[in-house]
N, C-alpha and C. Protein backbone atom coordinates (compact mmCIF):
# COMPACT_ATOMS: atom_id res chain seq x y z
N UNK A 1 36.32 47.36 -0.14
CA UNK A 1 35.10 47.51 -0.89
C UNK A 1 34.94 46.37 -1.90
N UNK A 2 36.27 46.09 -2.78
CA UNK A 2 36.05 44.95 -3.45
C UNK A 2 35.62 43.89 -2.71
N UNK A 3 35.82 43.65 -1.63
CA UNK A 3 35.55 42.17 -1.14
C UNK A 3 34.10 41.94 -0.88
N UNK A 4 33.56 43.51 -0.50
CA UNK A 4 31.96 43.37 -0.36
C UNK A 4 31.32 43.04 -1.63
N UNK A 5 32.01 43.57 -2.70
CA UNK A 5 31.56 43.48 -4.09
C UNK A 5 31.05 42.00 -4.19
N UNK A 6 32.67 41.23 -4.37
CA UNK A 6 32.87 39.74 -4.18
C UNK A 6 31.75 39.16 -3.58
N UNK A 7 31.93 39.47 -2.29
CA UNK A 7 30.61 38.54 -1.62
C UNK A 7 29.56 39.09 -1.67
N UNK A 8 28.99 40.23 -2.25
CA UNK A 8 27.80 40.24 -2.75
C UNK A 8 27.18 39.44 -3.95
N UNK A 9 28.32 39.12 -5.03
CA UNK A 9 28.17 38.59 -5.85
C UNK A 9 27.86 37.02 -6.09
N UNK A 10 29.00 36.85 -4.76
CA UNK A 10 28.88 35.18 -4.39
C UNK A 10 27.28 34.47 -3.94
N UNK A 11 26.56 36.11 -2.72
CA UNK A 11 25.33 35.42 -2.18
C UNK A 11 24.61 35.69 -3.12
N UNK A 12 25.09 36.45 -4.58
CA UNK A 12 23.58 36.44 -5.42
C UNK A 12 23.91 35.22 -6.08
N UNK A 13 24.55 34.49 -6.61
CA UNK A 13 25.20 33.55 -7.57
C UNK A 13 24.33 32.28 -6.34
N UNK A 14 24.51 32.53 -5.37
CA UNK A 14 24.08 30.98 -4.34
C UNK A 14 22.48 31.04 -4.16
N UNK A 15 21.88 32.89 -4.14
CA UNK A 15 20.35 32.51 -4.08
C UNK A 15 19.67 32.20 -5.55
N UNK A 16 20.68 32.56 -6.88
CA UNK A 16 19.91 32.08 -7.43
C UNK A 16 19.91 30.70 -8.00
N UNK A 17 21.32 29.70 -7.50
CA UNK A 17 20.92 28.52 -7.46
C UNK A 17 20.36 27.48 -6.83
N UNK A 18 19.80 28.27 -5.52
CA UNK A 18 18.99 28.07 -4.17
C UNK A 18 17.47 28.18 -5.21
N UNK A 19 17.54 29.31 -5.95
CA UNK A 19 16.40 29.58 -6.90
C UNK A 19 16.07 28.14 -7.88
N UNK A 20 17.21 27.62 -8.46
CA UNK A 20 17.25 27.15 -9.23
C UNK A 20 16.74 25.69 -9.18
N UNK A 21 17.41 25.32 -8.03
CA UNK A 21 17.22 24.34 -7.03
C UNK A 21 15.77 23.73 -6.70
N UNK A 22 15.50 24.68 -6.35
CA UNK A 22 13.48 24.89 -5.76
C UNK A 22 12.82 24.78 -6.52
N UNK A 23 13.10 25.54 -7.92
CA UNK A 23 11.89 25.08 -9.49
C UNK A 23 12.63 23.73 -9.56
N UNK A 24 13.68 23.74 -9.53
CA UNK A 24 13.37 22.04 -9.93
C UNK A 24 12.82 20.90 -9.19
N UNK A 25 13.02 21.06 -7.97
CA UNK A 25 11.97 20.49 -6.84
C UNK A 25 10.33 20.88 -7.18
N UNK A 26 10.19 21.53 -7.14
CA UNK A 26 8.93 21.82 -7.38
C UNK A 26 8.31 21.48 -9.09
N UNK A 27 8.61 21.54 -9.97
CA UNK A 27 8.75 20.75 -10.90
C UNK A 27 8.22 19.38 -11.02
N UNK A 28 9.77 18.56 -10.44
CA UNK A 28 9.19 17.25 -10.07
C UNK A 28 8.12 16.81 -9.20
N UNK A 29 8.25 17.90 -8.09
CA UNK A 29 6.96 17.59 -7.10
C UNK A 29 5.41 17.60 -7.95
N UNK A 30 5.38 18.46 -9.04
CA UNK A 30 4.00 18.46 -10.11
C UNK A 30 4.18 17.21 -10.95
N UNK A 31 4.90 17.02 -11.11
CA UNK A 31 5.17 16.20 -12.35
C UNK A 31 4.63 14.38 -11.86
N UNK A 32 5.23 14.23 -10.11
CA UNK A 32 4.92 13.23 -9.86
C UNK A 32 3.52 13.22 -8.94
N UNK A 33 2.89 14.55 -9.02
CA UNK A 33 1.41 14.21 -8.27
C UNK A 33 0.77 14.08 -9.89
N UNK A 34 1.57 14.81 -10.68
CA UNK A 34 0.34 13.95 -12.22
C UNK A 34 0.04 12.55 -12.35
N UNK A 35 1.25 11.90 -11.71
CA UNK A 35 1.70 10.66 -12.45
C UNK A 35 0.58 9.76 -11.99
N UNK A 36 0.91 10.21 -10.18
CA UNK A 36 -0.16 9.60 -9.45
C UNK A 36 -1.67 9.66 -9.58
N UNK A 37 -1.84 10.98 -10.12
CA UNK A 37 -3.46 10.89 -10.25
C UNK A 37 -3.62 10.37 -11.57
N UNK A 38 -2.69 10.24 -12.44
CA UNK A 38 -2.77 9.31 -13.54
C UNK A 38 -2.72 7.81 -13.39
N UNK A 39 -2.01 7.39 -12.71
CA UNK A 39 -1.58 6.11 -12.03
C UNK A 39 -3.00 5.62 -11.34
N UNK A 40 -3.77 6.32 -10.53
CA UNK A 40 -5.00 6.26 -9.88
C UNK A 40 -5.91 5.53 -10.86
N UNK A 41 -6.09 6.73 -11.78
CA UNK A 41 -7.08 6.69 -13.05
C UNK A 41 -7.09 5.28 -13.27
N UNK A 42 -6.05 5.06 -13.80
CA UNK A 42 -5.93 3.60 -14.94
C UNK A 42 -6.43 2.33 -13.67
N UNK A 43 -5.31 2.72 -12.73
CA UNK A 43 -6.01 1.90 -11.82
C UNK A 43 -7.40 1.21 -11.15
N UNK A 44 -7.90 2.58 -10.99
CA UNK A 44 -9.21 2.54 -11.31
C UNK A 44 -10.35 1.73 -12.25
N UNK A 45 -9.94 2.24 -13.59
CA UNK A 45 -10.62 1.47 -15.13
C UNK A 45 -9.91 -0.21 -14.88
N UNK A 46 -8.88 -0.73 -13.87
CA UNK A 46 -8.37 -1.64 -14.36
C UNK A 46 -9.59 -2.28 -13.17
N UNK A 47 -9.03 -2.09 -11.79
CA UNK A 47 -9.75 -2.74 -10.63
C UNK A 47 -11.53 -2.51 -10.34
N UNK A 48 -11.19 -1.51 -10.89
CA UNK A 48 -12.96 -0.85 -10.76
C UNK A 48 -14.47 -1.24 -11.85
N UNK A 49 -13.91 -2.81 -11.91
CA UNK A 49 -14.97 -2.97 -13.29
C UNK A 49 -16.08 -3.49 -12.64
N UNK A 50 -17.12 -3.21 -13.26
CA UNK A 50 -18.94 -3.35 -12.95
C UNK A 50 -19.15 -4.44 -13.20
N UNK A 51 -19.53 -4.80 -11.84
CA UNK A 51 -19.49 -6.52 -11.91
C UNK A 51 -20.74 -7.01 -12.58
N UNK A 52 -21.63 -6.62 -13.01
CA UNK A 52 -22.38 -7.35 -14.13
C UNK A 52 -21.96 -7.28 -15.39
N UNK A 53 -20.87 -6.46 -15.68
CA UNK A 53 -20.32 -6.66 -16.83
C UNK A 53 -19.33 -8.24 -16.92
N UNK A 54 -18.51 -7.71 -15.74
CA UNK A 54 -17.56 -8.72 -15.38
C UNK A 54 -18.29 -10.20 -15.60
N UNK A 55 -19.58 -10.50 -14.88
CA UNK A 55 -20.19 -11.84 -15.41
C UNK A 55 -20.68 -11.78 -16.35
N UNK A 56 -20.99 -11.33 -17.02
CA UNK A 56 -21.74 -11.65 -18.72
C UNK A 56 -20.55 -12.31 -19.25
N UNK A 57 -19.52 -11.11 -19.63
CA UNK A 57 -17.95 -11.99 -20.13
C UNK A 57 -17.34 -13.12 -19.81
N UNK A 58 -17.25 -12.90 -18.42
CA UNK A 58 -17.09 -14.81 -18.11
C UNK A 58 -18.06 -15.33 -18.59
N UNK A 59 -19.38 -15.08 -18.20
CA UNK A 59 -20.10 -16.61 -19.24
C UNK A 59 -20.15 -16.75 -20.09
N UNK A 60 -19.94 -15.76 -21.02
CA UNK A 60 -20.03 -15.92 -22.88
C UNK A 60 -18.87 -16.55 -23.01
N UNK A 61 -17.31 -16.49 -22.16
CA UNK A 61 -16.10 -17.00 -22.33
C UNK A 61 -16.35 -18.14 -22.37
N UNK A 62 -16.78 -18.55 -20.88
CA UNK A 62 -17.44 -19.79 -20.63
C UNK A 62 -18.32 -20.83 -21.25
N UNK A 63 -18.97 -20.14 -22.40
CA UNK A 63 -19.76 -21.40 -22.88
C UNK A 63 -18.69 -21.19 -24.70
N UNK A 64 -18.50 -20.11 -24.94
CA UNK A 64 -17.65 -20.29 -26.23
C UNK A 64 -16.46 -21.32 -25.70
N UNK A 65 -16.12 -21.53 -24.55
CA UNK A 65 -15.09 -22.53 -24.15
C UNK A 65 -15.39 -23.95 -24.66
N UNK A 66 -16.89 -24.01 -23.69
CA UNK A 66 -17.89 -25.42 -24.06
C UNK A 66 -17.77 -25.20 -25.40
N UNK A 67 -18.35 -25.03 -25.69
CA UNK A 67 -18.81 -24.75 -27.13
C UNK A 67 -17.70 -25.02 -28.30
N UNK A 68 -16.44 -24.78 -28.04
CA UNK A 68 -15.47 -25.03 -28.52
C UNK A 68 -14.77 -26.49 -28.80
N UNK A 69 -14.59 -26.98 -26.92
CA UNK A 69 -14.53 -28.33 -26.08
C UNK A 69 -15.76 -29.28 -27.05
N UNK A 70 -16.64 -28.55 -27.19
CA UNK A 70 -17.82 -30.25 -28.13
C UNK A 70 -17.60 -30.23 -29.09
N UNK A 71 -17.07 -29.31 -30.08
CA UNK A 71 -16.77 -29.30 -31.39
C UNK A 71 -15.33 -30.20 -31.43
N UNK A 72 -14.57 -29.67 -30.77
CA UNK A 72 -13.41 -30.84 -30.59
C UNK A 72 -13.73 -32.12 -30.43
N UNK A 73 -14.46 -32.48 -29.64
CA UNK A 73 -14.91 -34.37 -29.41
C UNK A 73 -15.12 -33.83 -30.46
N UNK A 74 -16.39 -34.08 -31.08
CA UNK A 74 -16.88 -34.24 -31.99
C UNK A 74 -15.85 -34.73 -33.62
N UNK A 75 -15.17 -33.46 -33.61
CA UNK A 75 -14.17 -33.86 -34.56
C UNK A 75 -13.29 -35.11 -34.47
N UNK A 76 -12.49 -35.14 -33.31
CA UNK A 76 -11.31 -36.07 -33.23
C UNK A 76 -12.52 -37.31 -32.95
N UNK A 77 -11.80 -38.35 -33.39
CA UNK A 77 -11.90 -39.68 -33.24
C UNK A 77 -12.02 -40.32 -31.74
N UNK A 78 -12.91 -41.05 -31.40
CA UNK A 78 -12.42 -41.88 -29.69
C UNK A 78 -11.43 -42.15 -29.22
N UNK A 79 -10.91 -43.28 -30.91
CA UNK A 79 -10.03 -43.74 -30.44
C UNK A 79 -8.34 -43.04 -30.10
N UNK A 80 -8.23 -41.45 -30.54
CA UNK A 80 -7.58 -40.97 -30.65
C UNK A 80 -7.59 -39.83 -29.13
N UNK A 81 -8.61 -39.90 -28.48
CA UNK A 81 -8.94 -39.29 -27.48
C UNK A 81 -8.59 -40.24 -26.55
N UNK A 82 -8.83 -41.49 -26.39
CA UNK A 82 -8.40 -42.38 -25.55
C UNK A 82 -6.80 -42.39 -25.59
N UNK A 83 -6.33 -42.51 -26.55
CA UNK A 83 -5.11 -41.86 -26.73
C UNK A 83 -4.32 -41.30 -25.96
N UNK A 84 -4.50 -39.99 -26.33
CA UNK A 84 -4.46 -38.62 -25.25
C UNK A 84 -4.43 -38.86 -23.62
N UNK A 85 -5.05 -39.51 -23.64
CA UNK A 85 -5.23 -39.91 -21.53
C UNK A 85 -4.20 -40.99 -21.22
């Protein structure tokens, strides 16, 4: 009788780390479909930009560049630009 005891005790001790086992699988299994639909998201806001936005910014970049570039001649000297090359 003891031994049935025993191994009754043993298969409850194994289903509930069979139990134990499974929430933690399952756990991680939530944890990493968040990540991904989080991962998506950002992805998204990163690759997914509205391309008339996207050109306005380049050109305002673009001429504050110029715009920058003539103020430089302007400042430095020729002969100091000839220089440079």
């Amino acid at each position: 009788m003891n031994k049935f005891k025993d191994l009754g005790t043993n298969v409850l001790n194994e289903v509930t780390n069979l139990g134990v086992k499974s929430e933690f699988l399952n756990t991680t299994k939530d944890r990493l479909e968040n990540n991904d639909i989080s991962l998506q998201e950002q992805m998204l806001k990163v690759e997914g930009m509205d391309p008339a936005a996207a050109i306005t910014d380049y050109m305002w970049n673009q001429y504050a560049y110029n715009a920058a570039l003539k103020v430089g001649t302007s400042i430095l000297s020729p002969s100091f630009i000839d220089f440079m090359k």
